[in-house]
N, C-alpha and C. Protein backbone atom coordinates (compact mmCIF):
# COMPACT_ATOMS: atom_id res chain seq x y z
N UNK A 1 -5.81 20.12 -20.13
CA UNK A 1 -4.76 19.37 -20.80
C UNK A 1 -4.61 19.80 -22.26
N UNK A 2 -5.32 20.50 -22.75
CA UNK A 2 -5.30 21.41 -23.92
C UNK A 2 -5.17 20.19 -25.14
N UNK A 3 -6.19 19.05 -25.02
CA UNK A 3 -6.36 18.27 -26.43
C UNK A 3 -5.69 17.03 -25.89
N UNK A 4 -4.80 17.27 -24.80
CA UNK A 4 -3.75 16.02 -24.67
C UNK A 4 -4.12 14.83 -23.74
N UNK A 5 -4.07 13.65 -23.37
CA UNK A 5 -4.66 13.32 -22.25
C UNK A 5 -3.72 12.40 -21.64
N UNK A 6 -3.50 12.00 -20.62
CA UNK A 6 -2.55 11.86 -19.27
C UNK A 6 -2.70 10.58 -18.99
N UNK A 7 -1.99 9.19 -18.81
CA UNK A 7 -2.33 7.61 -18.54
C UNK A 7 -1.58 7.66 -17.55
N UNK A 8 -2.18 7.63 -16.66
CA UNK A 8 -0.58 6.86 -15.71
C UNK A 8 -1.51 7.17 -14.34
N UNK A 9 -1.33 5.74 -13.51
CA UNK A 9 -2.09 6.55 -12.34
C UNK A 9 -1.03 5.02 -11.23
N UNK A 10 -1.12 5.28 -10.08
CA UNK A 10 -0.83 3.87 -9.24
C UNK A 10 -1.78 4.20 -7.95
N UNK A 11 -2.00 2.53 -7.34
CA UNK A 11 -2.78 2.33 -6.45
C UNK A 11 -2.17 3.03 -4.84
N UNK A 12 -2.43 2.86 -3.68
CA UNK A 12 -1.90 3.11 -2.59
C UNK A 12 -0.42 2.66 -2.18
N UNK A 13 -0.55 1.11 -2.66
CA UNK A 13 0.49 0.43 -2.68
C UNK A 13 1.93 0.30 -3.81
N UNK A 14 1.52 1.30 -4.47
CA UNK A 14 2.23 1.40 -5.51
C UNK A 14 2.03 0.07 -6.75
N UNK A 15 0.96 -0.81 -6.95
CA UNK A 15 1.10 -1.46 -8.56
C UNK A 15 0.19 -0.27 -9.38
N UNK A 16 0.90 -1.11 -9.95
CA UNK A 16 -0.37 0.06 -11.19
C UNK A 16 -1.90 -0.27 -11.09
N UNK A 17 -2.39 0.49 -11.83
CA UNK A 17 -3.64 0.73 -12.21
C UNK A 17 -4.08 0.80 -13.06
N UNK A 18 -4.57 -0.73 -13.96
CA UNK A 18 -4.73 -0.28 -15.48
C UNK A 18 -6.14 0.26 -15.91
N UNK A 19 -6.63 -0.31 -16.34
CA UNK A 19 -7.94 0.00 -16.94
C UNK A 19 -9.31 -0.12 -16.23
N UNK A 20 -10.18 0.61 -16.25
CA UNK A 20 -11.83 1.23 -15.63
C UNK A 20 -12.32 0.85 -17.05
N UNK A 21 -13.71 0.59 -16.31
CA UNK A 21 -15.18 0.67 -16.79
C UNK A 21 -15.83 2.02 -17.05
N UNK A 22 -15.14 2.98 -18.23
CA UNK A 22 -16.07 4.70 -17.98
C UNK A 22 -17.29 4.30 -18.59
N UNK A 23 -18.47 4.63 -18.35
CA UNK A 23 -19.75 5.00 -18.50
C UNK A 23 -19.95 6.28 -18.81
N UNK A 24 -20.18 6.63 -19.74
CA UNK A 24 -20.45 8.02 -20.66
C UNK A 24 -22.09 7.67 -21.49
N UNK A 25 -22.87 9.26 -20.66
CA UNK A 25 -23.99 9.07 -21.27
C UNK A 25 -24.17 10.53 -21.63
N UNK A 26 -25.38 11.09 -22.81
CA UNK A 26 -25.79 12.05 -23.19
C UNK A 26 -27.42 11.99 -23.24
N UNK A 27 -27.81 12.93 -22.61
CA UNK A 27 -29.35 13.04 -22.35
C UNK A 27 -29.85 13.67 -23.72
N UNK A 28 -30.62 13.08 -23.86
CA UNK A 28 -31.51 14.04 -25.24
C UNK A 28 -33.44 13.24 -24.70
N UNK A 29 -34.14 14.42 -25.13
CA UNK A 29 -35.18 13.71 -24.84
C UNK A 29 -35.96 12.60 -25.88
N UNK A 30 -35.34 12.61 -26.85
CA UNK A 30 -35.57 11.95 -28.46
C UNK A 30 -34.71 11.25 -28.81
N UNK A 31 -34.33 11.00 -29.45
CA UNK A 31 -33.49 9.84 -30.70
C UNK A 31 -32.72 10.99 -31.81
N UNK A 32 -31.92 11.17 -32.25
CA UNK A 32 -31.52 12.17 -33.07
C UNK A 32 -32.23 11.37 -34.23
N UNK A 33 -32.83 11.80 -35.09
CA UNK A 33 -33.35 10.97 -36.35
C UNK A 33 -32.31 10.79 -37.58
N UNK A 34 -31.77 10.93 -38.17
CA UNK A 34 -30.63 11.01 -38.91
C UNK A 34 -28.94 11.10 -38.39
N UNK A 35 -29.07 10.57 -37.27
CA UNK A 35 -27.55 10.74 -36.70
C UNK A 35 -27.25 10.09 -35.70
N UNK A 36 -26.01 9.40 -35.77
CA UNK A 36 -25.06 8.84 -34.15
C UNK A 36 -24.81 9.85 -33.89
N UNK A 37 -24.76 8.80 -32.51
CA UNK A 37 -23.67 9.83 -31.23
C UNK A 37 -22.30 9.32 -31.24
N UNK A 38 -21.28 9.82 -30.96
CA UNK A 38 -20.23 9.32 -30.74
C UNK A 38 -19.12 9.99 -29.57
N UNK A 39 -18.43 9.52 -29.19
CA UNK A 39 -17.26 10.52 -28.36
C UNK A 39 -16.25 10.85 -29.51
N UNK A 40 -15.78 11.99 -29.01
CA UNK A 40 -14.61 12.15 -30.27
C UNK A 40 -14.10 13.32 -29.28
N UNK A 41 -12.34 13.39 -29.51
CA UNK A 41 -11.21 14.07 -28.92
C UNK A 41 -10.20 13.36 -28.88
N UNK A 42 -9.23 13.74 -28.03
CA UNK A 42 -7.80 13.06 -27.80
C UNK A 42 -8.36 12.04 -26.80
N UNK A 43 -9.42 11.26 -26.63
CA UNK A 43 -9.74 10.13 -26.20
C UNK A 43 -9.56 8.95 -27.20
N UNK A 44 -10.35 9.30 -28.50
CA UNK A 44 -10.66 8.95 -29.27
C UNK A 44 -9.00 9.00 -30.80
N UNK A 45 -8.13 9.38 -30.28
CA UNK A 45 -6.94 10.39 -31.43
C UNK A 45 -7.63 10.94 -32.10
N UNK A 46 -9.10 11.83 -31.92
CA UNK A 46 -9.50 12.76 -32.84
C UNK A 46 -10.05 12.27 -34.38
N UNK A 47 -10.30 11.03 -33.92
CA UNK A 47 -11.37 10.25 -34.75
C UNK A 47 -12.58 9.81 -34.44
N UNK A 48 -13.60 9.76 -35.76
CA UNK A 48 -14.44 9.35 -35.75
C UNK A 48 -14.68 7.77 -35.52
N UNK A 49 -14.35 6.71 -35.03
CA UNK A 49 -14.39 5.46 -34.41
C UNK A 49 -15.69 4.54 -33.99
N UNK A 50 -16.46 3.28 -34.49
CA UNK A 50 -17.56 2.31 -34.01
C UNK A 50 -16.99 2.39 -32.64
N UNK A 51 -15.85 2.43 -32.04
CA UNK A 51 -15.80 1.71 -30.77
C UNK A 51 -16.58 2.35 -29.61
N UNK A 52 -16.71 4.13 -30.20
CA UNK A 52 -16.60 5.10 -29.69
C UNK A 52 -18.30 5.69 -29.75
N UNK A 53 -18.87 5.13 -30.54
CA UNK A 53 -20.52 5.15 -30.68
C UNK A 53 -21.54 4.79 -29.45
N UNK A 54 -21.90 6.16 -29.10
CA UNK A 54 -23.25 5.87 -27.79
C UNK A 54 -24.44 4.61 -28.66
N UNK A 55 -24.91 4.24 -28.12
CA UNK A 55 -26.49 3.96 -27.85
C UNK A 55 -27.06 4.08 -27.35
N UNK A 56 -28.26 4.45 -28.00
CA UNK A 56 -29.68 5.10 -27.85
C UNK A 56 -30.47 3.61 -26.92
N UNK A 57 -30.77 4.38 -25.74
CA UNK A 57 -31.43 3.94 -24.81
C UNK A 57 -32.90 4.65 -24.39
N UNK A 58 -33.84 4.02 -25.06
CA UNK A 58 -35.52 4.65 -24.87
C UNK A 58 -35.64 4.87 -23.75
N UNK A 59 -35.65 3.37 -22.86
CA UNK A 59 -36.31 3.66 -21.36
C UNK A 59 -35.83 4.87 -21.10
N UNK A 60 -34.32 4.93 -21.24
CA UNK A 60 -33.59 6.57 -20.17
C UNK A 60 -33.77 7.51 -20.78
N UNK A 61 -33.77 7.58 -22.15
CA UNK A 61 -33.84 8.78 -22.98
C UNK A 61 -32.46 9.38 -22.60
N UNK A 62 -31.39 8.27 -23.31
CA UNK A 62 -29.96 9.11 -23.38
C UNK A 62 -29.33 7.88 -24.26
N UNK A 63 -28.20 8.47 -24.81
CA UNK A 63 -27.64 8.12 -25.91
C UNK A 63 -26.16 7.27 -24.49
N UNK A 64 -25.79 6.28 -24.53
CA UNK A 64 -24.60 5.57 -23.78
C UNK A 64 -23.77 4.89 -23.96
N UNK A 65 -22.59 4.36 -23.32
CA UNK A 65 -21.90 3.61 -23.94
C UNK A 65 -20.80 3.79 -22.79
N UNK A 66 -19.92 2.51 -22.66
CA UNK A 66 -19.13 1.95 -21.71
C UNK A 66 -17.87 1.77 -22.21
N UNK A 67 -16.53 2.44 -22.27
CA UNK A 67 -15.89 2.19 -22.97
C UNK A 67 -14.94 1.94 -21.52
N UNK A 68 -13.74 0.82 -21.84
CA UNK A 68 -12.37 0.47 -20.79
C UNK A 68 -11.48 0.97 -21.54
N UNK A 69 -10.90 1.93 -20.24
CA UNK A 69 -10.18 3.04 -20.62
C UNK A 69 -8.90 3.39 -19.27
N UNK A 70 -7.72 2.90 -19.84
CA UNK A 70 -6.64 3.49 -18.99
C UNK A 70 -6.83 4.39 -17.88
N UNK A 71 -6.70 4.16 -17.15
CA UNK A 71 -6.97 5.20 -16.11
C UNK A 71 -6.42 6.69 -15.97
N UNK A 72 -6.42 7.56 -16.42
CA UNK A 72 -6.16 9.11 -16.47
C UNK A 72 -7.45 9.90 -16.81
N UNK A 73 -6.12 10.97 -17.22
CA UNK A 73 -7.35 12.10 -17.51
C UNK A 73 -7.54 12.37 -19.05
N UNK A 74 -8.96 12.73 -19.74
CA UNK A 74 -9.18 12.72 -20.96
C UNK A 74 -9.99 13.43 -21.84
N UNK A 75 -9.74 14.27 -22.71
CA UNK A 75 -10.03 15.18 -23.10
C UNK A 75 -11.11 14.49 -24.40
N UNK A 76 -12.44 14.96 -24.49
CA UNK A 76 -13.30 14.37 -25.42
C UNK A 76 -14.69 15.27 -25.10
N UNK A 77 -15.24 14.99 -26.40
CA UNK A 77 -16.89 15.64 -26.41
C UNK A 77 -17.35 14.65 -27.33
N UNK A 78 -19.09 14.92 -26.97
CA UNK A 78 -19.96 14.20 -27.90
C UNK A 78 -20.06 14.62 -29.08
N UNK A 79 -20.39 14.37 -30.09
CA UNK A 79 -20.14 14.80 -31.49
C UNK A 79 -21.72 13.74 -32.72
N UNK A 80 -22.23 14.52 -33.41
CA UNK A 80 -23.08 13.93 -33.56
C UNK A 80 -23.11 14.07 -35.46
C-alpha cells in the first residue's frame, strides 16, 4: 500500500464491519533500558502517539499492546 492504509471491509451479509481488537507484540529478550516501544506509520499518521506505546511484559519477554482498529489493511513498524 506504499505508506497508505485501506478501511473498509463488510461482513457476508453485507453490514459493515467496524472495529477489531489488533494485538501487536515485539519480542526482545530484555527491556530496552532507555527507551519505548511504539508503533509508528500510516497506522499511526506517522506519529509518534501514547496511544500507540507497547508494554513491556517480563513474564513473555515482549514489548505489547492492543490497539481497536478499523478493520483494513495497515501499514506500520515498531520504532523505538
Amino acid at each position: 500500500l506504499n505508506g497508505f492504509y485501506n478501511v473498509g471491509s463488510t461482513d457476508r451479509n453485507g453490514a459493515a464491519i467496524d472495529y477489531i481488537d489488533a494485538r501487536f507484540s515485539f519480542v526482545k529478550k530484555e527491556p530496552f533500558e532507555y527507551a519505548d516501544v511504539y508503533l509508528y506509520g500510516g497506522l499511526t499518521d506517522w506519529k509518534i502517539h501514547p496511544d500507540y506505546k507497547l508494554n513491556w511484559d517480563e513474564d513473555k519477554g515482549v514489548y505489547e499492546a492492543t490497539i481497536q482498529l478499523k478493520q483494513g489493511s495497515y501499514n506500520y513498524q515498531y520504532v523505538w
